[in-house]
N, C-alpha and C. Protein backbone atom coordinates (compact mmCIF):
# COMPACT_ATOMS: atom_id res chain seq x y z
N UNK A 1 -17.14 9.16 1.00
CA UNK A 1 -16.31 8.34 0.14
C UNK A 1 -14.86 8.54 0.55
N UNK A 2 -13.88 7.69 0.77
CA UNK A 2 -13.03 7.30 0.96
C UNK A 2 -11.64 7.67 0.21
N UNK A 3 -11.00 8.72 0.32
CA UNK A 3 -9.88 8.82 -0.52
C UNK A 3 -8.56 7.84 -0.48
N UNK A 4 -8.15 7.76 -1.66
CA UNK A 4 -7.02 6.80 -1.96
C UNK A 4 -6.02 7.92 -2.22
N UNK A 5 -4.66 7.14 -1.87
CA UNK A 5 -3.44 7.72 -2.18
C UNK A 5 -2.17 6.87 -2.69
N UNK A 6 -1.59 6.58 -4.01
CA UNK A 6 -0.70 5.69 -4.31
C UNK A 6 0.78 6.63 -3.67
N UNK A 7 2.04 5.83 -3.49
CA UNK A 7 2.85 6.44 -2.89
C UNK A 7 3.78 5.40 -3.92
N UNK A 8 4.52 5.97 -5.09
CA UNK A 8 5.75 5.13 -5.87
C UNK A 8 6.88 5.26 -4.59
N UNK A 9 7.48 4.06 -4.33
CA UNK A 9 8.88 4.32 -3.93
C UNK A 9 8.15 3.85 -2.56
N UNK A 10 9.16 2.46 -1.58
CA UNK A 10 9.19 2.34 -0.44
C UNK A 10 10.44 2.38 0.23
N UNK A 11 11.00 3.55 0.18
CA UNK A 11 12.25 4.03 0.73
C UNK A 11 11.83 5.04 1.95
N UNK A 12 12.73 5.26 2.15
CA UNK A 12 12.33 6.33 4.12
C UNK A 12 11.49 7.33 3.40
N UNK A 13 11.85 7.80 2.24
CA UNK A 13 10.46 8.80 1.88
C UNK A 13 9.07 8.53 1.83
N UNK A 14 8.94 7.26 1.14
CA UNK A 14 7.89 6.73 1.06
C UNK A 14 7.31 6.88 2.43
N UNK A 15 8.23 5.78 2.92
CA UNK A 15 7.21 5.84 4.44
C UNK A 15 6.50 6.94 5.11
N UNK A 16 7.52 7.86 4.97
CA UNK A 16 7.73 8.81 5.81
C UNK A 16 6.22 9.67 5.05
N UNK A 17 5.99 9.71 4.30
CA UNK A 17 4.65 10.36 3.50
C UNK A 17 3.82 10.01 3.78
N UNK A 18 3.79 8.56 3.51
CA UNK A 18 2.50 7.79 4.52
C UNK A 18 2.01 8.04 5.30
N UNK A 19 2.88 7.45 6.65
CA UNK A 19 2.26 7.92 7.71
C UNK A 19 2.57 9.22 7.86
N UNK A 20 2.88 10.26 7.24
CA UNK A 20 2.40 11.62 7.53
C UNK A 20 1.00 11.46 7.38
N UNK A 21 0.24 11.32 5.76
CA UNK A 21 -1.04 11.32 5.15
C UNK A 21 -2.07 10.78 6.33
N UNK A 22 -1.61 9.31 6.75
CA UNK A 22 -2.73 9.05 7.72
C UNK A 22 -2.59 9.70 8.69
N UNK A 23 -1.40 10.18 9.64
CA UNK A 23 -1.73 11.36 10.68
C UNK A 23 -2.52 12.54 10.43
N UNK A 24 -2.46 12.96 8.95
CA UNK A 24 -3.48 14.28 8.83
C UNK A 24 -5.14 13.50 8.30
N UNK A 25 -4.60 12.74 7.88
CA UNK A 25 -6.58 11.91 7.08
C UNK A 25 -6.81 10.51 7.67
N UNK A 26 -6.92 9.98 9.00
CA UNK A 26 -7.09 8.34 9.15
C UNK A 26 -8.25 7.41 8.67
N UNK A 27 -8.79 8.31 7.88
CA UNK A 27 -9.75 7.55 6.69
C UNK A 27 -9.40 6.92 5.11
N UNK A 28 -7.84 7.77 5.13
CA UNK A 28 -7.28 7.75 3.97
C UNK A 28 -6.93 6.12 3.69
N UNK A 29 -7.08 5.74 2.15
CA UNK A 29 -6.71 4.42 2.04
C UNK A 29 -4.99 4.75 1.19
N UNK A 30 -4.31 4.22 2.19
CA UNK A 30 -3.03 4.58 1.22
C UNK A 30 -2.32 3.42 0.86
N UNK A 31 -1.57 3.20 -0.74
CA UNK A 31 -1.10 2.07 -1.11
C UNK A 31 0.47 2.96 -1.18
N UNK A 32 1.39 1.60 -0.93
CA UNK A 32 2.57 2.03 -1.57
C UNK A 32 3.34 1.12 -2.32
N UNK A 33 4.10 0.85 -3.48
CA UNK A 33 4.60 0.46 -4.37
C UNK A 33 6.01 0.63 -4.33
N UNK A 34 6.32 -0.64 -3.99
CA UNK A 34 8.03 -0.90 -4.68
C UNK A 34 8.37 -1.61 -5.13
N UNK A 35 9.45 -1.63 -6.36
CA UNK A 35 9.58 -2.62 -7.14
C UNK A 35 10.57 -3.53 -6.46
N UNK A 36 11.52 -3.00 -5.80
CA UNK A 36 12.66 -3.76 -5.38
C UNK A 36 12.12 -5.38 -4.48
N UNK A 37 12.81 -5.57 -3.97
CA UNK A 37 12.30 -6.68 -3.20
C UNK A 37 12.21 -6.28 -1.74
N UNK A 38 12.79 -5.33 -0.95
CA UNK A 38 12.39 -4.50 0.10
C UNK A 38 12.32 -3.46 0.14
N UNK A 39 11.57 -2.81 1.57
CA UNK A 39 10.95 -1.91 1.15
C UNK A 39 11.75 -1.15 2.89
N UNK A 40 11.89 -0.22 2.92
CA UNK A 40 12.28 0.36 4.15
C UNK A 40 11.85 -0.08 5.12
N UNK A 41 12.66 -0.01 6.45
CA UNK A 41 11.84 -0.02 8.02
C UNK A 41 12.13 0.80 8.87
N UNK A 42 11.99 0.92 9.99
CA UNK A 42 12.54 1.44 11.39
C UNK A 42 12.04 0.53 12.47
N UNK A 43 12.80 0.71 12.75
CA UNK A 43 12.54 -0.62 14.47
C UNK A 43 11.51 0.36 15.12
């Protein structure tokens, strides 16, 4: 079974948690949530 992970906040932290999580679990289903209207990037 498949673990989920919600992530509040799509700011450089956010991201940055994320793809940590799938580098250690690439089975992991991860959502992330922001309210704003964007959400961080990096080129």
């Amino acid at each position: 079974m498949a673990k989920n992970l919600v992530i509040v906040g799509g700011g450089a932290g956010g991201g940055s948690a994320a793809a940590e999580a799938k580098r250690n679990d690439p089975s992991l289903n991860v959502t992330m949530l922001e309210q704003g209207k964007f959400v961080a990037f990096a080129a």
